[in-house]
Protein backbone atom coordinates (compact mmCIF):
# COMPACT_ATOMS: atom_id res chain seq x y z
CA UNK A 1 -21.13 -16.15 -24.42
CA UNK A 2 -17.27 -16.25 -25.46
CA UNK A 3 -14.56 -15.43 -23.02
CA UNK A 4 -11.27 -15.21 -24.83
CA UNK A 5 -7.92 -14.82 -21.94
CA UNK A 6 -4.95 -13.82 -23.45
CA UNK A 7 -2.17 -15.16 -21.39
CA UNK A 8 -2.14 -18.90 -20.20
CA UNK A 9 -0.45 -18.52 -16.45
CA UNK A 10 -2.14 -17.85 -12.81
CA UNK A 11 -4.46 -14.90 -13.80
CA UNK A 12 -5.67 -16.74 -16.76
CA UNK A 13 -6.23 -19.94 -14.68
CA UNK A 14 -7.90 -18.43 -11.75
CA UNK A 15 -10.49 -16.38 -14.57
CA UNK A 16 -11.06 -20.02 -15.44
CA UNK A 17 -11.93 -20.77 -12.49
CA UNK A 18 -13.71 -17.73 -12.12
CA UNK A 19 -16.11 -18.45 -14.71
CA UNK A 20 -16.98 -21.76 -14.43
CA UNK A 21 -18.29 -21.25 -11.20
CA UNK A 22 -20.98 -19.28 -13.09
CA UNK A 23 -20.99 -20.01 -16.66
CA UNK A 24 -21.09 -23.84 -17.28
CA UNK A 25 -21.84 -23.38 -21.19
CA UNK A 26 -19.57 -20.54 -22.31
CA UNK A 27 -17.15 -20.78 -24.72
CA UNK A 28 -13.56 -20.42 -23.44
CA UNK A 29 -10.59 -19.55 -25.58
CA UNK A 30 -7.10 -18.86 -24.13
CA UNK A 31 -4.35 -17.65 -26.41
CA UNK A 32 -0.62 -17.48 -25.37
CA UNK A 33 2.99 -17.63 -27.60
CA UNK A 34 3.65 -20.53 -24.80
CA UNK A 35 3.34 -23.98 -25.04
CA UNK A 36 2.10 -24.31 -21.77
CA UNK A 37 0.57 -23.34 -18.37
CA UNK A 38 3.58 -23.68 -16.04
CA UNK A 39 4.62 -22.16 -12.56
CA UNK A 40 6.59 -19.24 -13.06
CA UNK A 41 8.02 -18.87 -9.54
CA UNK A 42 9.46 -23.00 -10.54
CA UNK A 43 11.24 -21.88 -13.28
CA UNK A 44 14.84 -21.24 -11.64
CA UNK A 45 14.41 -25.31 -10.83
CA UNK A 46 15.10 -25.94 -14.78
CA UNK A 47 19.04 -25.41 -13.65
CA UNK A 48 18.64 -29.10 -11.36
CA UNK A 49 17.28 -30.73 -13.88
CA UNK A 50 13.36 -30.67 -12.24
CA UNK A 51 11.52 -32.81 -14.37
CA UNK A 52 8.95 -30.20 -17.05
CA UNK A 53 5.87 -31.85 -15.83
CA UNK A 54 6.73 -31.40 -11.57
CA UNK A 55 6.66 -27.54 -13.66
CA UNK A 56 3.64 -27.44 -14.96
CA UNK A 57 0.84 -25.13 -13.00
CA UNK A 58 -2.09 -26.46 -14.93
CA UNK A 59 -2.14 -29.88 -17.15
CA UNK A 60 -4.23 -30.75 -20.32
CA UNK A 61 -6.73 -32.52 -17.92
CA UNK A 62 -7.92 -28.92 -16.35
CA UNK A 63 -8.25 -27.65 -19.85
CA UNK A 64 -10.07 -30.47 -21.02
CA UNK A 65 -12.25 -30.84 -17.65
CA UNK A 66 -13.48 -27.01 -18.10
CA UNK A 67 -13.62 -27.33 -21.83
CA UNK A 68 -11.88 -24.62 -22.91
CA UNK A 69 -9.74 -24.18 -26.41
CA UNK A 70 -5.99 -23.27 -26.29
CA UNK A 71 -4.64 -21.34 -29.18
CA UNK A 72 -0.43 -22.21 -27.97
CA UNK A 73 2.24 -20.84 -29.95
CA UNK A 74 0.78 -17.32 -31.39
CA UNK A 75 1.00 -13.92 -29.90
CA UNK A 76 -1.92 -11.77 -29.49
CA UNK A 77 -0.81 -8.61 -31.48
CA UNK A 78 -3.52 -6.82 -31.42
CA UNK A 79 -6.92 -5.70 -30.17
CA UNK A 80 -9.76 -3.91 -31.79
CA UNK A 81 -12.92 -2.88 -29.49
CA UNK A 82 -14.82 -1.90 -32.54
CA UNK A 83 -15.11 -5.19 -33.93
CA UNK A 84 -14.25 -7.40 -30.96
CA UNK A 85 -11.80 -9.29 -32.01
CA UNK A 86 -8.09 -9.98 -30.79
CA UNK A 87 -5.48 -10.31 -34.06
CA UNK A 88 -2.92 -12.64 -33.90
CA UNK A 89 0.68 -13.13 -35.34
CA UNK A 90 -1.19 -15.37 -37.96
CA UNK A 91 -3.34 -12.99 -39.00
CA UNK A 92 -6.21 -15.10 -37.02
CA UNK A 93 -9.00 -13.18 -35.89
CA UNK A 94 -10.55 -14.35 -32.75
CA UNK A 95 -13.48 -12.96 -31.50
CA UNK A 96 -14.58 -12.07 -27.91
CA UNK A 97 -17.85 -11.30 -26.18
CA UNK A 98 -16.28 -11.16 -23.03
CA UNK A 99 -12.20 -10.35 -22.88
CA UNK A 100 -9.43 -10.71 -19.90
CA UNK A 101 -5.36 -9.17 -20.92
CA UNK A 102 -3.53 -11.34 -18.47
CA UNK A 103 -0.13 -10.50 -20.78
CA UNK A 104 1.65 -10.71 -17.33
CA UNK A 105 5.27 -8.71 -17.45
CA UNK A 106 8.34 -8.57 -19.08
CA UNK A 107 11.40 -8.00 -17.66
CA UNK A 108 12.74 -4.89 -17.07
CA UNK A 109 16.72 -4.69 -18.88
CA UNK A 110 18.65 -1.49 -18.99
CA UNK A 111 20.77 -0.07 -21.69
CA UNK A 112 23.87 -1.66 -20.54
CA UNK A 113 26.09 -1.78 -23.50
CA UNK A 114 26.73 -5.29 -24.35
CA UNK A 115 23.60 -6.96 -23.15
CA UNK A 116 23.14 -7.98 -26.85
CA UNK A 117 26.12 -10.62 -26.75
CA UNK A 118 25.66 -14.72 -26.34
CA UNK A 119 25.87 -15.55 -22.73
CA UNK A 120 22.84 -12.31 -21.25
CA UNK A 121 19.70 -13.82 -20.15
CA UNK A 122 16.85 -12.76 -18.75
CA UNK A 123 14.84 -15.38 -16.54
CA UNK A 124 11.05 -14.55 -16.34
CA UNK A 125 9.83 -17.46 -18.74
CA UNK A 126 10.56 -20.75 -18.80
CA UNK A 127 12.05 -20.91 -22.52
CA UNK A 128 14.67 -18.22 -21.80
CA UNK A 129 15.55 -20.33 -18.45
CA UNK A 130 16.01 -23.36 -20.94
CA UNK A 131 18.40 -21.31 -23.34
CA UNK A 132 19.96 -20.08 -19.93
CA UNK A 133 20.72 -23.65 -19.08
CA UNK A 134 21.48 -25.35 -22.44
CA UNK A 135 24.07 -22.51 -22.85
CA UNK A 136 25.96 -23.20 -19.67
CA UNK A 137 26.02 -26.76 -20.45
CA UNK A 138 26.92 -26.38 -24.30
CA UNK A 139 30.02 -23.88 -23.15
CA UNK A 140 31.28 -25.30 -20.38
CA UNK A 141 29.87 -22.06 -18.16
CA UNK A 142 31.76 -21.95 -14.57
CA UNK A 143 31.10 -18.46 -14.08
CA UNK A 144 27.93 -16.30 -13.69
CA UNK A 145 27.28 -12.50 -12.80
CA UNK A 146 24.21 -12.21 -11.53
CA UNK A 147 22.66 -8.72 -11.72
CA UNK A 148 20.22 -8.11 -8.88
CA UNK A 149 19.03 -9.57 -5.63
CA UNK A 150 15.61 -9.78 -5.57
CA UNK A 151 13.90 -13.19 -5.27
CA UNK A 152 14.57 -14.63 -9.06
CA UNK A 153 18.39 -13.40 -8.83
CA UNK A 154 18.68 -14.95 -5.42
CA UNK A 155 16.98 -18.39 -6.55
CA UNK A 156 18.97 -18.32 -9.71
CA UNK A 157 22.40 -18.06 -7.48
CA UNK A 158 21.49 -20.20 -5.15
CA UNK A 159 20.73 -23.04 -7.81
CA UNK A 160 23.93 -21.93 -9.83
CA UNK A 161 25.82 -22.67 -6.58
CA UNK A 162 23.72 -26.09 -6.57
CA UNK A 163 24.90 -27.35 -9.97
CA UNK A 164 28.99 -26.07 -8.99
CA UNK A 165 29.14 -22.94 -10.96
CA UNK A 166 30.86 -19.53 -9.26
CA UNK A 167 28.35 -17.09 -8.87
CA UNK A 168 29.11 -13.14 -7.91
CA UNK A 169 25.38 -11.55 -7.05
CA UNK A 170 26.42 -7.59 -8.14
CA UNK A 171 23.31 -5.11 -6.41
CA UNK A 172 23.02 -1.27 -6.72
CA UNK A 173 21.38 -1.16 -2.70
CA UNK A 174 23.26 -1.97 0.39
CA UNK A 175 21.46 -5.23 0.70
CA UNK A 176 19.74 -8.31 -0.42
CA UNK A 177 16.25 -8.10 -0.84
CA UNK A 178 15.91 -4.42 -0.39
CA UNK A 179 12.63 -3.69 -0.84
CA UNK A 180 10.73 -6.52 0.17
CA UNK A 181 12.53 -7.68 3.45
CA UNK A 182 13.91 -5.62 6.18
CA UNK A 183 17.42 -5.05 7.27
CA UNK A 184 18.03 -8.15 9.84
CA UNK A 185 15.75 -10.69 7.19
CA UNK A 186 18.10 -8.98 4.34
CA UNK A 187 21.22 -9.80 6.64
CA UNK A 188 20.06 -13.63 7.86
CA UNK A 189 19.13 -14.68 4.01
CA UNK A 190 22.65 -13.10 2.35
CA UNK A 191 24.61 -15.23 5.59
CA UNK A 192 22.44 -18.31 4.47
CA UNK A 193 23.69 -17.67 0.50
CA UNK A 194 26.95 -16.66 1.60
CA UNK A 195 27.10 -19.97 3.45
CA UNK A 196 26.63 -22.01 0.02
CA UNK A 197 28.94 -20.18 -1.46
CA UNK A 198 27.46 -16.63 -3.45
CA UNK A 199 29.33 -14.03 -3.57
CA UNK A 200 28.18 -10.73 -3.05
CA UNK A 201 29.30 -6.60 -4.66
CA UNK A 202 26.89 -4.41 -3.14
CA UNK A 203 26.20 -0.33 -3.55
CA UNK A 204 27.67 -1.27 -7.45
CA UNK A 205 26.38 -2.04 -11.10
CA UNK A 206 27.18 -3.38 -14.46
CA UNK A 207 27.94 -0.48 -16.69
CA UNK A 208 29.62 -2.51 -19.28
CA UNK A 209 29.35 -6.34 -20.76
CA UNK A 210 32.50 -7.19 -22.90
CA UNK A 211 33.70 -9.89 -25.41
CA UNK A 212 33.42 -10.58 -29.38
CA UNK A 213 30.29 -12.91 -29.78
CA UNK A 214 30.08 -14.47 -26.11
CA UNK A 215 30.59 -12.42 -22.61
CA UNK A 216 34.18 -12.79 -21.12
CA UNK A 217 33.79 -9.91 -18.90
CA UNK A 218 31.59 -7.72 -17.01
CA UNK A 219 32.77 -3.71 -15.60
CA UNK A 220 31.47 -2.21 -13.02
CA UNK A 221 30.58 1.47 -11.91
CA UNK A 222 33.25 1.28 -9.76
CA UNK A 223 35.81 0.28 -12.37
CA UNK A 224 36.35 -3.26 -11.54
CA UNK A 225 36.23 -5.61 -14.19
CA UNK A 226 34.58 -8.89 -13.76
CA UNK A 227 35.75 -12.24 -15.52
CA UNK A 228 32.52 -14.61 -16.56
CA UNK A 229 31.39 -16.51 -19.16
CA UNK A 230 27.93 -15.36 -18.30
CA UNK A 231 25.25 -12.78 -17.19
CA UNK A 232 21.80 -13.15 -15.91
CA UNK A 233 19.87 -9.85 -15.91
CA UNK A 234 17.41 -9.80 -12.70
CA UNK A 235 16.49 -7.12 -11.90
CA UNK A 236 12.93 -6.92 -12.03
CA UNK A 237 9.51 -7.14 -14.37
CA UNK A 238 7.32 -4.32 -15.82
CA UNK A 239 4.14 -4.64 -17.18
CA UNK A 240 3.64 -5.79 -20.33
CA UNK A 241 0.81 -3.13 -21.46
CA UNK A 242 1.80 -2.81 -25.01
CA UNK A 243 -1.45 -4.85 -26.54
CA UNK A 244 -3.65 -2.99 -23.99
CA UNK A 245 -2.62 0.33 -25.66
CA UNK A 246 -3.70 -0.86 -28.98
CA UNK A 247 -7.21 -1.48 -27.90
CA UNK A 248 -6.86 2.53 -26.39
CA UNK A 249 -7.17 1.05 -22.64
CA UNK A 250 -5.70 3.30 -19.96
CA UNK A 251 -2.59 2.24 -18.50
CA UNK A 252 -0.91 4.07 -15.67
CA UNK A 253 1.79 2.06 -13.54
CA UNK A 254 -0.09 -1.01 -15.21
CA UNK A 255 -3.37 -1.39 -16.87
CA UNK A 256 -5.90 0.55 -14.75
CA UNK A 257 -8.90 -1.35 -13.65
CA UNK A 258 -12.04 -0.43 -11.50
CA UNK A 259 -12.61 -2.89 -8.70
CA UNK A 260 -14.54 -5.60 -10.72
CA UNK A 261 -11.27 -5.54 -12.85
CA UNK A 262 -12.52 -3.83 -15.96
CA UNK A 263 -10.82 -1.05 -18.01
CA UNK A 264 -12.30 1.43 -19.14
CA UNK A 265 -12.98 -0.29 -22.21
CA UNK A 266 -16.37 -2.03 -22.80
CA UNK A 267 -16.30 -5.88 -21.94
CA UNK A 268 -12.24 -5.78 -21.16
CA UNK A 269 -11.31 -7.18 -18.13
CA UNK A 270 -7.46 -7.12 -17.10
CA UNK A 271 -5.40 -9.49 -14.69
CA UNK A 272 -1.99 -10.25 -12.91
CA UNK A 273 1.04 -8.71 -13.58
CA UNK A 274 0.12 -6.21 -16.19
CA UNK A 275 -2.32 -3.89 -14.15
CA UNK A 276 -1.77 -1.54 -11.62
CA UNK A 277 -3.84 -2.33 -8.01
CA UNK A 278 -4.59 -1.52 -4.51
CA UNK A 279 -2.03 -2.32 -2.12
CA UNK A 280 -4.20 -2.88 1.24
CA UNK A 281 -1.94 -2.05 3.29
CA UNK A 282 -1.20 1.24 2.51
CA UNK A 283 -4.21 2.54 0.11
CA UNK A 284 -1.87 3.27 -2.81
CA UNK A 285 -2.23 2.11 -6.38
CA UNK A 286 0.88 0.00 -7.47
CA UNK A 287 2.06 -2.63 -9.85
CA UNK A 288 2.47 -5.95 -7.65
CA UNK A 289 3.49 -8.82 -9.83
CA UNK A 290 2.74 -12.42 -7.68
CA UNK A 291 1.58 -15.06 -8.80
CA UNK A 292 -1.08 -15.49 -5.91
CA UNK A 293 -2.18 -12.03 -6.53
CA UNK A 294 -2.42 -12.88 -10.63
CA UNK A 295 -4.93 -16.09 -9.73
CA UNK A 296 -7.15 -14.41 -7.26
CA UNK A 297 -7.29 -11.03 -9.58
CA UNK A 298 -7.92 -13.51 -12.46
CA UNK A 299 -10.16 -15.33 -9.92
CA UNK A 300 -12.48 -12.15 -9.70
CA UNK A 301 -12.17 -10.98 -13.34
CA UNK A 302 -14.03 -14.67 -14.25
CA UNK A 303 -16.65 -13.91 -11.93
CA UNK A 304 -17.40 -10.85 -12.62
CA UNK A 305 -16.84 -11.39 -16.36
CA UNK A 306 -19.52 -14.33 -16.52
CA UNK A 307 -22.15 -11.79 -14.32
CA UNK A 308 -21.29 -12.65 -10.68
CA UNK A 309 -20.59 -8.60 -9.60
CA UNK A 310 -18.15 -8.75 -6.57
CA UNK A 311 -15.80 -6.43 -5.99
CA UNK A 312 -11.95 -6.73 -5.81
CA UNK A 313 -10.27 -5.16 -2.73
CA UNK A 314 -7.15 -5.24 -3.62
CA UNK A 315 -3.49 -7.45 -2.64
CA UNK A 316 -1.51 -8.18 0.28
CA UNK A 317 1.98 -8.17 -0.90
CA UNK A 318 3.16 -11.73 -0.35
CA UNK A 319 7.15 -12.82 -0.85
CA UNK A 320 8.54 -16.68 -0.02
CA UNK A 321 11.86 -18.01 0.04
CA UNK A 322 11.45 -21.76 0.12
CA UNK A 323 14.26 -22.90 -1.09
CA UNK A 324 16.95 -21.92 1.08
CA UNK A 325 18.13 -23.96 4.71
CA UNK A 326 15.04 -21.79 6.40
CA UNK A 327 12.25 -20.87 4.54
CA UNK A 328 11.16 -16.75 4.15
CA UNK A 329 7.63 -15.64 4.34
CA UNK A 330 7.03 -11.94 4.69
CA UNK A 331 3.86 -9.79 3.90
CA UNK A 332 2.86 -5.96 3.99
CA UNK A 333 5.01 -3.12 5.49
CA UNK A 334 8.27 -4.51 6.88
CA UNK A 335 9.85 -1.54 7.34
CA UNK A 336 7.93 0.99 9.24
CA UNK A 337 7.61 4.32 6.94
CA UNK A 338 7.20 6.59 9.92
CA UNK A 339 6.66 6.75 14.22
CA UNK A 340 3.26 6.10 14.13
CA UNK A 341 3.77 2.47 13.60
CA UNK A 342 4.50 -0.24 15.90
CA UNK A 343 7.27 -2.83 16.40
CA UNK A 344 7.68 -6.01 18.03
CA UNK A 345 10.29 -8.63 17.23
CA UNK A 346 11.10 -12.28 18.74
CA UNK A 347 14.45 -13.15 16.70
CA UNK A 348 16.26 -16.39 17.97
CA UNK A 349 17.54 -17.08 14.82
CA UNK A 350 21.32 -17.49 16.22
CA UNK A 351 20.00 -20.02 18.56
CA UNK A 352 16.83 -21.63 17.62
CA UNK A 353 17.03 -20.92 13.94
CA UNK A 354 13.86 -18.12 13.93
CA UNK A 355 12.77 -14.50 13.60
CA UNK A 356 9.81 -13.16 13.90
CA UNK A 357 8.65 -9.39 12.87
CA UNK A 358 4.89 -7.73 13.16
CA UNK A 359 4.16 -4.26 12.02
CA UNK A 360 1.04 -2.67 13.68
CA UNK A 361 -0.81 0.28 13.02
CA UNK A 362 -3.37 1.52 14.92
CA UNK A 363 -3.87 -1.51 16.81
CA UNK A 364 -3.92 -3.68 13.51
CA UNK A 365 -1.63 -5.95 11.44
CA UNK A 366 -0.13 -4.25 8.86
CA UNK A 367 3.03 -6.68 7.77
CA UNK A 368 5.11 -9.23 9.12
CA UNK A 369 8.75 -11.05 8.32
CA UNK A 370 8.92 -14.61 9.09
CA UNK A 371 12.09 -16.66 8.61
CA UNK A 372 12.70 -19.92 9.50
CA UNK A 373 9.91 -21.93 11.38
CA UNK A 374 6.65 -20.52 9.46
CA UNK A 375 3.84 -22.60 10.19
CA UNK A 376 0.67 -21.23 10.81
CA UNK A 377 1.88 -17.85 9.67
CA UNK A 378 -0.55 -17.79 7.08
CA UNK A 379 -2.78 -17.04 9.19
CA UNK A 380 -1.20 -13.27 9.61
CA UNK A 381 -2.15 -12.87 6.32
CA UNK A 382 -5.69 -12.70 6.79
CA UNK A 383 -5.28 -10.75 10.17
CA UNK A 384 -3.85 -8.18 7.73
CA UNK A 385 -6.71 -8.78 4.89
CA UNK A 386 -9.02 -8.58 7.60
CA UNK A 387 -7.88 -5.47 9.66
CA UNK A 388 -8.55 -7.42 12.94
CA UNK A 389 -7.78 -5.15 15.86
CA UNK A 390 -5.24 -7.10 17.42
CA UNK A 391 -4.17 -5.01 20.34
CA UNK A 392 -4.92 -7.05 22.92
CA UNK A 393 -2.97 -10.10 21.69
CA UNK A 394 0.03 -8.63 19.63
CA UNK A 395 2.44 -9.85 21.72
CA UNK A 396 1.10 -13.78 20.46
CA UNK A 397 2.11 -12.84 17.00
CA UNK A 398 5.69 -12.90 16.96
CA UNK A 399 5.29 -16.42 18.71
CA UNK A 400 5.74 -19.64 17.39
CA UNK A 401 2.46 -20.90 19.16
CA UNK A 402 0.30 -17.91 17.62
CA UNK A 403 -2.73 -19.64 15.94
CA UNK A 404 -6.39 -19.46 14.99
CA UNK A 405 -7.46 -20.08 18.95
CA UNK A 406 -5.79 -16.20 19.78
CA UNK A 407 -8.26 -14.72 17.42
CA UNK A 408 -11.79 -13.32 18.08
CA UNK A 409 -14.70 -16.07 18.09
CA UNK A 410 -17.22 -14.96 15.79
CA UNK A 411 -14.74 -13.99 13.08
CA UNK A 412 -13.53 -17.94 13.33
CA UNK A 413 -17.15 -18.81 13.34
CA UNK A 414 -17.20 -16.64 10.20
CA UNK A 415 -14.24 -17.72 8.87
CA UNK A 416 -15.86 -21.66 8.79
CA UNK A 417 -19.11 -20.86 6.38
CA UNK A 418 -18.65 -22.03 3.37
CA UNK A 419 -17.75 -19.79 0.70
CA UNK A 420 -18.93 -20.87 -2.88
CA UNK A 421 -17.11 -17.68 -4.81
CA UNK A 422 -13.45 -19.27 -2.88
CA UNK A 423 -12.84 -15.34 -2.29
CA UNK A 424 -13.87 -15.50 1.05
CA UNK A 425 -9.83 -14.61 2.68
CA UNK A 426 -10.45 -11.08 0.80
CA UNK A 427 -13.63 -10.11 2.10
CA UNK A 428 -13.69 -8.25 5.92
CA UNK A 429 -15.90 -10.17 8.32
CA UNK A 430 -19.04 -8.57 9.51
């Protein structure tokens, strides 16, 4: 059997995984236009100087240990079910028994005039993050607009701030984070950011980047012009499905998948950030681009790609902050959409430095914000996966005590059995 994964980041290391844990023999071939299997969620870390190999997600060794072949530095440009074989920029044909698109996404830029000069990145891959940063350095860069506030323009400003360079955060919502936290995490995290120094234009946008070769200026919708030497465009991914539509594989919000992760192609498999998948906690299909969702999607793909058959159920939306004074964990709804869900807060963050937030529905978890003193809240996460009715102790999870000993007995007797798939979080007990 030959498994060829095109991409070389989480989903393509978890299919790894996936099918080695069936398939000792098989031939694995990964192709990817990058020169390595690094931790995408690191990459904002390249502005302090982290050293590459603190970067890397998966070394030589794990390649060598599963014995798999790496085609680095060519771009999978095609696909043709017909024959089975993937086309490269080289005009190498590789073929497949077995394949797995894990092209991940690209990131999302808008026709903002401009956006073609020296000085606009992007920062979704870890070469434009090194241009980003040898750019800076080579022009003496004090000022950066930063357009967006989700996580990677947040981590970008923050590190900015970190190295001494001005940094003006410019968002078209009211707030930081506005559609993964809600309104009081949105508030503590901009007061943390403020605190080191970000600025902050919100309800506004870039309409305009000016200067000859090199950004001097950015304008806004309001009118105001901006002085930088700089731009980083962040304001979100999309999924790369542009090979998948030359192999004639349906593609909706993402690439669509059934739950063993194929297409509806014959012996296609698809993984990560390009497909579209069940959100759990709402029963709606969705693009969710995280990295933990790309290795356990890729995780199941493997399996079920090397004759294993178990079903996928779908992600938990999962968000971290870690690199700020008090770390950010939230998962699921965080802001009910209606009445029929149920609140309960413990926030202390003024005094003790915490906040707590659980969402319930129908007696069960369905999302939580956690912001400062985290540990053990991973364990909400599989209260969620699991649907545990947790009526009777919901009050325990917005405190900083709440652990395994507050849930029922025989799921923690389930919990312990060994599981030799590793899927065993996504699977309800009983």
């Amino acid at each position: 059997m030959r498994y060829v994964i095109i991409g070389n980041s989480a989903a393509a290391v978890g299919c790894i995984t996936g099918i080695r844990k069936v398939d000792k023999e098989g031939e694995i071939v990964v192709i990817s236009y990058e020169d390595r299997c690094y931790s995408k969620p690191m990459i904002a870390d390249v502005l302090i100087d982290y050293p590459d190999e603190k970067l890397l997600y998966r070394d030589k060794d794990f390649f060598e240990k599963n014995n798999v072949t790496q085609i680095l530095g060519h771009k999978a440009i095609k696909i043709n079910p017909e024959s089975k074989v993937v086309i490269l920029d080289s005009n190498e044909m590789v073929p497949y028994d077995k394949l797995l698109i894990s092209t991940g996404g690209v990131p999302f830029v808008p026709p903002i005039p401009g956006r073609e000069k020296e000085g606009v990145f992007t920062f979704t891959e870890l070469g434009s993050a090194k241009k980003f940063k040898k750019y800076i350095e080579e022009n003496g860069v004090e000022k950066v607009v930063v357009i967006g506030s989700g996580f990677i323009g947040l981590e970008v400003a923050y590190y900015l701030r970190e190295i001494g360079k001005e940094v003006i955060v410019v968002e078209l919502l009211h707030r930081v984070l506005g559609k993964a936290l809600d309104k009081r995490g949105s508030e503590i995290v901009e007061n943390m950011l403020r605190e080191k120094g970000v600025q902050f234009i919100f309800n506004n946008t870039v309409e305009e980047i000016s200067g000859e070769e090199k950004v001097s200026s950015v304008k806004l919708k309001s009118g105001e012009v901006l002085k930088t030497e700089a731009v980083v465009i962040a304001i979100g991914v999309r999924p790369n499905v542009e090979l998948a539509e030359t192999a004639g594989i349906e593609v909706n919000r993402g690439i669509v998948t059934d739950n063993h992760l194929r297409t509806n192609v014959p012996d296609i498999y698809a993984a990560g950030d390009c497909i579209e998948c069940i959100d759990i906690t709402d029963g709606t299909r969705k693009n969710l681009p995280l990295f933990p969702l790309a290795f356990e999607q890729g995780l199941i793909a493997g399996l079920n790609m090397a004759g294993k058959e178990i079903t996928y159920l779908g992600g938990l939306p999962l968000n971290s902050l870690k690199f700020l004074e008090k770390p950010v964990l939230n998962a699921g709804i965080v802001e009910p959409p209606d009445s029929t869900y149920e609140i309960l807060v413990n926030d202390k963050f003024e005094k003790k430095g915490y906040y707590r937030k659980a969402i319930l529905k129908d007696g069960k978890l369905a999302g939580f914000v956690a912001i400062g003193e985290i540990d053990r809240v991973g364990i909400l996460t599989n209260v969620i996966r699991q649907k545990i009715d947790v009526s009777n102790i919901k009050e325990r999870l917005v405190s900083l005590d709440f652990g395994l000993v507050d849930l029922p007995a025989e799921w923690r007797k389930e919990k312990l059995k060994e599981d030799k798939t590793a899927y065993k979080d996504w699977r309800p007990v009983g």
